[in-house]
Protein backbone atom coordinates (compact mmCIF):
# COMPACT_ATOMS: atom_id res chain seq x y z
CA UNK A 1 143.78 155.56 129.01
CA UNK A 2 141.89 157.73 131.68
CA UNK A 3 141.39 155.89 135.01
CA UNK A 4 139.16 156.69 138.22
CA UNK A 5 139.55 154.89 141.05
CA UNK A 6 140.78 152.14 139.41
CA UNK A 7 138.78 152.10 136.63
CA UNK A 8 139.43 152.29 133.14
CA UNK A 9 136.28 154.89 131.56
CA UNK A 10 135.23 151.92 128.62
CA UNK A 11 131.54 153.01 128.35
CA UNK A 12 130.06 155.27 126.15
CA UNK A 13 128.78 158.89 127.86
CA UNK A 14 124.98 158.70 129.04
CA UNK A 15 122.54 161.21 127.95
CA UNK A 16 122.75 163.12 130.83
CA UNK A 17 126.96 163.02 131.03
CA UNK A 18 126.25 164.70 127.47
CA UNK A 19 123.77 166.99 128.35
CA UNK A 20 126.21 167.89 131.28
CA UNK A 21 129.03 168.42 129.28
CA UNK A 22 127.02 171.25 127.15
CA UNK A 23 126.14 173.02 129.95
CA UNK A 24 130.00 173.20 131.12
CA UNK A 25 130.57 174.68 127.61
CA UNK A 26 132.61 171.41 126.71
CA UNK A 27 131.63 171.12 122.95
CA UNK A 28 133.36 169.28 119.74
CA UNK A 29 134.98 172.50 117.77
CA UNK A 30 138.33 172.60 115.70
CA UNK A 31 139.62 176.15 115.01
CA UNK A 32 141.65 174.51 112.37
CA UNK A 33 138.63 173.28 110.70
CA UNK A 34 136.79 176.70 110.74
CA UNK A 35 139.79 178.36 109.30
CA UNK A 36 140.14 176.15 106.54
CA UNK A 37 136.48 176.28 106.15
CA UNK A 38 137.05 180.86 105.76
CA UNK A 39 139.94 180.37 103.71
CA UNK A 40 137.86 177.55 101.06
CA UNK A 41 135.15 179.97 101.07
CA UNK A 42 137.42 183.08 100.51
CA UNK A 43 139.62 181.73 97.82
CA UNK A 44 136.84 180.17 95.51
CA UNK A 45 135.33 183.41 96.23
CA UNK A 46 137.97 185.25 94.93
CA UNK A 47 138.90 182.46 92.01
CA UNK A 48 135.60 183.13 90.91
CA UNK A 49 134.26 187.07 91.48
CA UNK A 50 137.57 187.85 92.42
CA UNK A 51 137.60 191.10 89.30
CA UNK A 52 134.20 192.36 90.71
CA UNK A 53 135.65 192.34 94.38
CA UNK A 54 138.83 194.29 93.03
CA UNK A 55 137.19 196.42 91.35
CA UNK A 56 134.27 197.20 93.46
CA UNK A 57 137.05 197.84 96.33
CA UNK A 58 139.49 199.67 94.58
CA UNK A 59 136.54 201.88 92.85
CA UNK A 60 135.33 202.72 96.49
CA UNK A 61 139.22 203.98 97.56
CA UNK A 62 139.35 206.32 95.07
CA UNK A 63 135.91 207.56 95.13
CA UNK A 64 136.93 207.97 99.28
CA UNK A 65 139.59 210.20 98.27
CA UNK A 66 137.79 212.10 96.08
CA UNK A 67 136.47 215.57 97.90
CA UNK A 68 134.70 217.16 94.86
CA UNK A 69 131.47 216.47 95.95
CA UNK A 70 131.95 218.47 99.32
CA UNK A 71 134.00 221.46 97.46
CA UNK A 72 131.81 221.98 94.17
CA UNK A 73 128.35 220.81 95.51
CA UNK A 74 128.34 221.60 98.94
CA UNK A 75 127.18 218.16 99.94
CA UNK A 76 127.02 217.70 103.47
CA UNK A 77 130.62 215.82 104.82
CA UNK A 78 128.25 213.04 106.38
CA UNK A 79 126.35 212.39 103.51
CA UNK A 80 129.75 211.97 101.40
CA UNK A 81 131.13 209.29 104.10
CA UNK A 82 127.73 207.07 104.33
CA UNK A 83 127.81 206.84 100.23
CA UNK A 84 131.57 205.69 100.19
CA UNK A 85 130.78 203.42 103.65
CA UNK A 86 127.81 202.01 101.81
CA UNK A 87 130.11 201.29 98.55
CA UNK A 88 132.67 199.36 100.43
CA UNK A 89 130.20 197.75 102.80
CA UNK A 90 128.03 196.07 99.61
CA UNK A 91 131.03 194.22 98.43
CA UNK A 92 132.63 193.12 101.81
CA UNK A 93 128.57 192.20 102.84
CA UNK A 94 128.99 189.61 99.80
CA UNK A 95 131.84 188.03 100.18
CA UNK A 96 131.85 187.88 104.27
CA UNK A 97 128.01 186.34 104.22
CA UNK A 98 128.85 182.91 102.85
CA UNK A 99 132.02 182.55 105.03
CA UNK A 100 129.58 183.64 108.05
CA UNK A 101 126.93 180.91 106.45
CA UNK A 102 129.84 178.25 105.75
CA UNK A 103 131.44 178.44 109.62
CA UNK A 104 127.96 177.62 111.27
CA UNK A 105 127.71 174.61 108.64
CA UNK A 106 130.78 173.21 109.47
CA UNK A 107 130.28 174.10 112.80
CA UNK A 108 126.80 172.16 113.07
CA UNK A 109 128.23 169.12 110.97
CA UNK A 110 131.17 168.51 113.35
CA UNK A 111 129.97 168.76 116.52
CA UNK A 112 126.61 170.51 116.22
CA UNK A 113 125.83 174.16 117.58
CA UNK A 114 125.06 174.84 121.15
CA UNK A 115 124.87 178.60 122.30
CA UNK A 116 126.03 178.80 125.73
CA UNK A 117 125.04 182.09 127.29
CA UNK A 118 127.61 180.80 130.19
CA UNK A 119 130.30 181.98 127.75
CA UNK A 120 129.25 185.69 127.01
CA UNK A 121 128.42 186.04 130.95
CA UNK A 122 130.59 188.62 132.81
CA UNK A 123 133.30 186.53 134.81
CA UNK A 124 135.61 188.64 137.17
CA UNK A 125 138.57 185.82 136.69
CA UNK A 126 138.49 187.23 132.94
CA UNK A 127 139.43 190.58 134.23
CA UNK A 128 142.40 189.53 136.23
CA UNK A 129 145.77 190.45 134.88
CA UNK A 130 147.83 187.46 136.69
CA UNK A 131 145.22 185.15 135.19
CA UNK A 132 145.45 186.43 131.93
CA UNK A 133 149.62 186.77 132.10
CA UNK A 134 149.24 183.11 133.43
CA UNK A 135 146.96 182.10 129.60
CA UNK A 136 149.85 183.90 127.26
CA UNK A 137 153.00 182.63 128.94
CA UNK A 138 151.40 179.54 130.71
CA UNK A 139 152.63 176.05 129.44
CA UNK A 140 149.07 175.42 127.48
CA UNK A 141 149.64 178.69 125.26
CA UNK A 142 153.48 177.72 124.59
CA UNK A 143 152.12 174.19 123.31
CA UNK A 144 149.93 176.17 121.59
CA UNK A 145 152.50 178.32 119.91
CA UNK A 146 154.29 175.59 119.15
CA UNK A 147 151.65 173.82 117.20
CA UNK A 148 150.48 176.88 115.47
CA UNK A 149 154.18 177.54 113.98
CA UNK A 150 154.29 173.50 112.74
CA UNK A 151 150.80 174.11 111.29
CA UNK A 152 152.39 177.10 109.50
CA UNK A 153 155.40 175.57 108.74
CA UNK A 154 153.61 173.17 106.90
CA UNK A 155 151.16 174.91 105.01
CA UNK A 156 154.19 177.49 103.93
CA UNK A 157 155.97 174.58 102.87
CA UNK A 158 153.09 173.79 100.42
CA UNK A 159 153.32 177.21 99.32
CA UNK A 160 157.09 177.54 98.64
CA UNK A 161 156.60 173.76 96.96
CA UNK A 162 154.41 175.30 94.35
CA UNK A 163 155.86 178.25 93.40
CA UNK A 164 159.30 177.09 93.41
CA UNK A 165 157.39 174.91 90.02
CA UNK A 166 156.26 177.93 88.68
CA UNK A 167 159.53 179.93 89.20
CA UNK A 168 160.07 180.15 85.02
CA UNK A 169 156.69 182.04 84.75
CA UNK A 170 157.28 184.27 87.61
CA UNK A 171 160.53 185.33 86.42
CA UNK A 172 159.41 186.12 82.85
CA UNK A 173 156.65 188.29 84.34
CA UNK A 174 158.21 191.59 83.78
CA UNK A 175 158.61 191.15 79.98
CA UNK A 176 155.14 190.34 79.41
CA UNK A 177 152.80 192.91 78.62
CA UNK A 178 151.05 194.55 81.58
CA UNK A 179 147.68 193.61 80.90
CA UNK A 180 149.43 189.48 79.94
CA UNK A 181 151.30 189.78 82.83
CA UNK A 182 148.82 191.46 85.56
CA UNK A 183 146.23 187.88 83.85
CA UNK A 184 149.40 185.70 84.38
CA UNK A 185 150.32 186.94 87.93
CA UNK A 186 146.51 186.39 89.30
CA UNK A 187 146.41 183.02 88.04
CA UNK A 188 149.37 182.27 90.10
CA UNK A 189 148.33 184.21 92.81
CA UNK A 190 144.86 182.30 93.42
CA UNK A 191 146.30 178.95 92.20
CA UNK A 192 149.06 179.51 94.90
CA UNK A 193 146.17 180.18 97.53
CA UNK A 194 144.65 177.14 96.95
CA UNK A 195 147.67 175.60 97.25
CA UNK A 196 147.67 176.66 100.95
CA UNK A 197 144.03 176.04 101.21
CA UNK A 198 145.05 172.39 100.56
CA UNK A 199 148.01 172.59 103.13
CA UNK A 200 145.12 174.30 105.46
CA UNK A 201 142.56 171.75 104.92
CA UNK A 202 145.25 168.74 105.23
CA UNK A 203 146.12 170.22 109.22
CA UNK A 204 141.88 170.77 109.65
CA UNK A 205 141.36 167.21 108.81
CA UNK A 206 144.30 165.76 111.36
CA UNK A 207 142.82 168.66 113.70
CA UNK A 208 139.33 167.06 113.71
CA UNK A 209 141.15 163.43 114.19
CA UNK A 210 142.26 164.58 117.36
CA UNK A 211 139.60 166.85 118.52
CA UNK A 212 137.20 164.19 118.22
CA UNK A 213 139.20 161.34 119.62
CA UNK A 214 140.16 163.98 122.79
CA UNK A 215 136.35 164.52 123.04
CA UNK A 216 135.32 161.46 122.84
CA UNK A 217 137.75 160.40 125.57
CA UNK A 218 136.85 162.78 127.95
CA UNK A 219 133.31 162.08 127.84
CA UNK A 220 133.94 158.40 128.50
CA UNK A 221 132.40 156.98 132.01
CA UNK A 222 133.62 154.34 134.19
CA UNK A 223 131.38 151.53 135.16
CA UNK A 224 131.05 152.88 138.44
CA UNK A 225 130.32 156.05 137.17
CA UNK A 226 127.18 154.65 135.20
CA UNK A 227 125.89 152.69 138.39
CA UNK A 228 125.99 155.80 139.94
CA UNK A 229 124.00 158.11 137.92
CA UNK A 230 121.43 155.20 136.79
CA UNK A 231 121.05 155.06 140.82
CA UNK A 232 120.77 158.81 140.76
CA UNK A 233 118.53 158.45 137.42
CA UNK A 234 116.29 156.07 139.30
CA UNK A 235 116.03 157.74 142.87
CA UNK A 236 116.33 156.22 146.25
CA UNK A 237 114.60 152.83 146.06
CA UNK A 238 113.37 153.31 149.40
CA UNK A 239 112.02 156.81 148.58
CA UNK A 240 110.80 155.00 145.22
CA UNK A 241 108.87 152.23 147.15
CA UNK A 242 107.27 154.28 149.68
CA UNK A 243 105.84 156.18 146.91
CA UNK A 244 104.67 153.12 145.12
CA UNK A 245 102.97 151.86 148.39
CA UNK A 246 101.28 155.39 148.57
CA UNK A 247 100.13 154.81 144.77
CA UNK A 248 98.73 151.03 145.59
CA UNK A 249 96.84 152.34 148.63
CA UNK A 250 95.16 155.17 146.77
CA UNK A 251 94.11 152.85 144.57
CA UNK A 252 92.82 150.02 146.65
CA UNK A 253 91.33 152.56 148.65
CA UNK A 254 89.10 153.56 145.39
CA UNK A 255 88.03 149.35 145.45
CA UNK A 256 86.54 148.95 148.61
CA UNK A 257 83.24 149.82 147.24
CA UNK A 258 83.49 146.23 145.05
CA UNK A 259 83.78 144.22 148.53
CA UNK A 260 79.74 143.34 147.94
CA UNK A 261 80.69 141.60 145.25
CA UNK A 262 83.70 139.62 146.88
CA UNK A 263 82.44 135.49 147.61
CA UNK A 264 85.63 135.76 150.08
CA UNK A 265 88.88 137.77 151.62
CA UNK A 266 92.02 136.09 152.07
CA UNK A 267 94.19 137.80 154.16
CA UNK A 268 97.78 138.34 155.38
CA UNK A 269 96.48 138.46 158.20
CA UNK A 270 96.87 142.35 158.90
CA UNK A 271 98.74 143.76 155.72
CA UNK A 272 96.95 141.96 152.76
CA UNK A 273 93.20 142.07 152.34
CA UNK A 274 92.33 140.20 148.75
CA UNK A 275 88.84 140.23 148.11
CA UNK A 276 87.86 136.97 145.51
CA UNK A 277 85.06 136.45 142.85
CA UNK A 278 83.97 133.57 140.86
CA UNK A 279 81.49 133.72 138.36
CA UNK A 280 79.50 130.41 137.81
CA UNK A 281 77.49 131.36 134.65
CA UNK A 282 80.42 132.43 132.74
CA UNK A 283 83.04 129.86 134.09
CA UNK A 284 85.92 132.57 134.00
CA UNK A 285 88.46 132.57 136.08
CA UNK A 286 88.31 134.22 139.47
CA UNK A 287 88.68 137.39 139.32
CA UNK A 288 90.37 140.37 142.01
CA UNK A 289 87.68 142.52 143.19
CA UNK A 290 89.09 144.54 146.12
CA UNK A 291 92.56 144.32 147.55
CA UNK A 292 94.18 146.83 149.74
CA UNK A 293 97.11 147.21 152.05
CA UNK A 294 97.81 148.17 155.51
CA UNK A 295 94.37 150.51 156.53
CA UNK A 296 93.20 149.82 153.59
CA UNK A 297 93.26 146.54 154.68
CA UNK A 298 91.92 146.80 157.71
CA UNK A 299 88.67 148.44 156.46
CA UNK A 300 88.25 145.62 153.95
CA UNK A 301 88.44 143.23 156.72
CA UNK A 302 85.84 145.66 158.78
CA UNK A 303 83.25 145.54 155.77
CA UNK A 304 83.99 142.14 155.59
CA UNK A 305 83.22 141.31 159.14
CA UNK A 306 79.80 143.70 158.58
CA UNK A 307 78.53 141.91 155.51
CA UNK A 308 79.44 138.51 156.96
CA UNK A 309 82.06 137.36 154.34
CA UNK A 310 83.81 134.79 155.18
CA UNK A 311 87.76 135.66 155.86
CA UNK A 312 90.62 133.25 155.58
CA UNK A 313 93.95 133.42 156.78
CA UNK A 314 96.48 132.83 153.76
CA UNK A 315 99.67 134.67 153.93
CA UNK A 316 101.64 133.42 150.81
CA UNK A 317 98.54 133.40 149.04
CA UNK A 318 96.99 136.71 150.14
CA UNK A 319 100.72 138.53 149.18
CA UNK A 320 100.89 136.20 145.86
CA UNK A 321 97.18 137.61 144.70
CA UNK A 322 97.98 141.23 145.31
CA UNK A 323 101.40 141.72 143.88
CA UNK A 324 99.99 139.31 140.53
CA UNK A 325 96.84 140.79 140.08
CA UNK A 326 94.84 144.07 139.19
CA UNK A 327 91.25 144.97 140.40
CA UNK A 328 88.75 143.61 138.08
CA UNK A 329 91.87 141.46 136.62
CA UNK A 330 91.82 137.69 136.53
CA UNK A 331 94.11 135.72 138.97
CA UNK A 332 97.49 134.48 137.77
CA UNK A 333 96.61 130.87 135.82
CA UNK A 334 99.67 129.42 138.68
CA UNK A 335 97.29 130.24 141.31
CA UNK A 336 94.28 128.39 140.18
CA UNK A 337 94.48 125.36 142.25
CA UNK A 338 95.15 127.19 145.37
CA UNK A 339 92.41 129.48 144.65
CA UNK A 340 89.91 126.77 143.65
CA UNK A 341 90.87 124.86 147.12
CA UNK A 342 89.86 128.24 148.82
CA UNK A 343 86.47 128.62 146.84
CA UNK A 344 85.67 124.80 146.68
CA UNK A 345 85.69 125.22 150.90
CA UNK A 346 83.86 128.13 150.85
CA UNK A 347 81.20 127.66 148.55
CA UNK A 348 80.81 123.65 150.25
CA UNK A 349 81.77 123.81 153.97
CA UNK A 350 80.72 127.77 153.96
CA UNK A 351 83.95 128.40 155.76
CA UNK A 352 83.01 126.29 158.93
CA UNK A 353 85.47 123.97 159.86
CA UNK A 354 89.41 123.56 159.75
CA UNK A 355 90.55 125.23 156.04
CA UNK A 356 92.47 123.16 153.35
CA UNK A 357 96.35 123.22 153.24
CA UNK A 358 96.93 125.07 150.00
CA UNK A 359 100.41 125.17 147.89
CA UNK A 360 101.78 128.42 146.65
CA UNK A 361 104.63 127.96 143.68
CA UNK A 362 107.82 128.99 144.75
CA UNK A 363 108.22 131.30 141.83
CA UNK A 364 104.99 133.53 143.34
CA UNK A 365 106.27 133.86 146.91
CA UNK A 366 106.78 137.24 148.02
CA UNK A 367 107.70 139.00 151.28
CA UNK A 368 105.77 142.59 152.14
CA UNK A 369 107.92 144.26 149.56
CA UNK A 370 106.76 142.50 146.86
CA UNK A 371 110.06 140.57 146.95
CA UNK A 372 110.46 137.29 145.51
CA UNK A 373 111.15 134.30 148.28
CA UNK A 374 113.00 131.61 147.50
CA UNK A 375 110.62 129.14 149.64
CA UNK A 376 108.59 129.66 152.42
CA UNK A 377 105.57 127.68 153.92
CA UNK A 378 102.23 128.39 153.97
C-alpha cells in the first residue's frame, strides 16, 4: 500500500482530488476493454450482415477496376473515382458507426467520458526524438510488450483450442462442393472469431480488474492529506473570522435605528453594545433590539447616553446576548434569569444604585471570538 509521510492513503478521494485528477488527464480507461468492445461489435456484425458486407465490398473492387465508363462514355476520371469512393464508403460507414457508437458506451459505463483539450494541445516534449526513443525502448513499453504478447498468447490459444475440434471438417473441405464448402468454411471462420472474441473479452474483463483497482489506488488520500484540503476548502480561519466580524458589523450597523425602542444596553464595556426590550402587554420574552460591535458599539452607547438609557456593565452577559441572539430575535431561554435580574433593576431602582450580581451558565460563556469559556466570572 501507498504511503506519504508515514501515512497509509485509507480514505476515499474528495471531490476536488477527483475533479483534480480529470484535469491532469488521469481517467479510468482499459484499451483491452475497448478492443474487445470493436471486435464484439465487428464479429456479430459480420455473423449477421456479414454476405451484404462481402458483397457490397467485393462489388465495389471490381467496379474500381473497371475503366469502361471513362473509355466508352467519356465520363470525367473524377466523377468515376467519387462513384466507386462513395460505393465502398456506404458499407464501411455501416459497419464502422456502431463500433464508433459502442466504444463511447463502454467508454462512458467504465469510467465515464471526459474530453480533455490538455491532450490534443501542442506539447514540444512530444516532438523530441530522445523522449520518444526513451517511450519505445523504455522499461514501461517493454512491460508493455510483454503483456501484449501474454494477452495474445492467450487469446491464440483459444483459437488453436477450437479449431484443433473442428480439424475433421476443415480437412474434408476440399471435397465438398464449392458453394457447401465456401457455407461450411464461413461458419468456421466467424464461429472461430468469436472464439477469440471470448479469449478477448476474458483479458478485457481481468484488464478492467486492474485498471480500476490501480485507479482507485492512486486516487486514495491520506488523512493528512484530507485535513489539508478541508483547511484549504474552508480558508484561513483568521481570514474567515475577520470577514464574519465585517458581516456582523454591517449588520448591527443597519440596527442602530431600533435603539428608541431598547428599555436598556448592556455592555462589554467597549466591544459589546446589546440593546434589550421587554414587552409587558404581550409577556414575551425579551427580545434583541440593537447589538453591535466595536464602533458600532460605541455609537450605540453614544445614542444611548443622548436618549438617557440606562447602560450596564455586563461582560459575560453582554458577549452571551450577542453571539445567542439575532435582532428582533428572542433571548436564549438560559439567559432569562440573568436578563430578568437586569430588567427587574431597571424597571424598579431605574438603574440608580449598586446593580445585581447576575449568573451566566458556563455553557454560554464566550471570549471576543465568540469562543466558548470554560468558566469565567462575571
Amino acid at each position: 500500500m501507498a504511503e506519504d509521510d508515514g501515512q497509509e492513503r485509507t480514505e476515499e478521494p474528495t471531490g476536488k482530488r477527483l475533479d483534480q485528477a480529470l484535469d491532469d488527464g488521469n481517467v479510468l480507461t482499459s484499451k483491452d476493454l475497448l478492443l474487445a468492445v470493436v471486435m464484439l461489435g465487428g464479429g456479430l456484425q459480420l455473423s449477421i450482415g456479414g454476405h451484404y458486407y462481402f458483397t457490397s465490398l467485393l462489388g465495389a473492387f471490381r467496379s474500381g477496376i473497371d475503366i469502361s465508363d471513362i473509355l466508352q462514355r467519356d465520363v470525367p476520371l473524377l466523377t468515376v473515382l467519387g462513384t466507386r469512393f462513395y460505393d465502398m464508403l456506404v458499407p464501411l460507414s455501416i459497419f464502422s458507426t456502431p463500433l464508433v457508437i459502442l466504444l463511447f458506451v463502454a467508454q462512458i459505463a467504465f469510467g465515464g467520458f471526459h474530453f480533455m483539450i490538455q491532450n490534443i494541445a501542442f506539447k514540444a516534449s512530444r516532438m523530441s526524438l530522445i523522449s520518444g526513443l526513451s517511450k519505445i525502448f523504455g522499461v514501461g513499453a517493454l512491460i508493455e510488450l510483454g503483456q501484449s504478447i501474454v494477452k495474445l498468447a492467450i487469446v491464440g490459444a483459444f483459437g488453436v483450442y477450437y479449431l484443433n475440434s473442428r480439424i475433421a471438417e476443415i480437412m474434408v473441405l476440399n471435397s465438398l462442393p464449392f458453394e457447401a464448402a465456401m457455407s461450411q468454411a464461413g461458419s468456421i471462420v466467424i464461429s472461430t472469431l468469436l472464439v477469440l472474441i471470448f479469449g478477448a473479452v476474458l483479458i478485457a474483463a481481468i484488464d478492467m480488474f486492474i485498471k480500476w483497482n490501480k485507479h482507485n489506488a492512486s486516487l486514495k488520500m491520506t488523512k493528512q492529506e484530507v485535513r489539508d484540503e478541508a483547511k484549504e476548502s474552508d480558508g484561513n480561519p483568521e481570514i474567515k473570522q475577520k470577514i464574519r466580524r465585517m458581516q456582523r458589523e454591517a449588520a448591527d450597523r443597519g440596527s442602530i435605528a431600533n435603539i428608541s425602542q431598547a428599555q436598556v444596553i448592556i455592555t462589554n464595556p467597549t466591544h459589546f453594545a446589546i440593546g434589550l426590550r421587554y414587552d409587558f402587554e404581550k409577556g414575551s420574552a425579551p427580545k434583541v433590539v440593537v447589538k453591535g460591535t466595536d464602533q458600532v458599539a460605541k455609537s450605540i452607547r453614544e445614542l444611548a447616553a443622548e436618549k438617557k438609557l440606562p447602560v450596564l456593565e455586563y461582560p459575560l452577559l453582554a458577549r452571551a446576548l450577542y453571539f445567542t441572539s439575532e435582532i428582533g430575535s428572542e433571548i436564549h431561554a438560559e439567559l432569562y434569569r440573568a436578563v430578568a435580574t437586569v430588567l427587574s433593576f431597571v424597571f424598579h431602582a431605574g438603574a440608580e444604585g449598586e446593580k445585581p450580581e447576575i449568573e451566566v451558565p458556563e455553557e454560554l460563556r464566550f471570549d471576543g471570538n465568540g469562543r466558548s469559556l470554560e468558566k469565567n466570572n462575571v
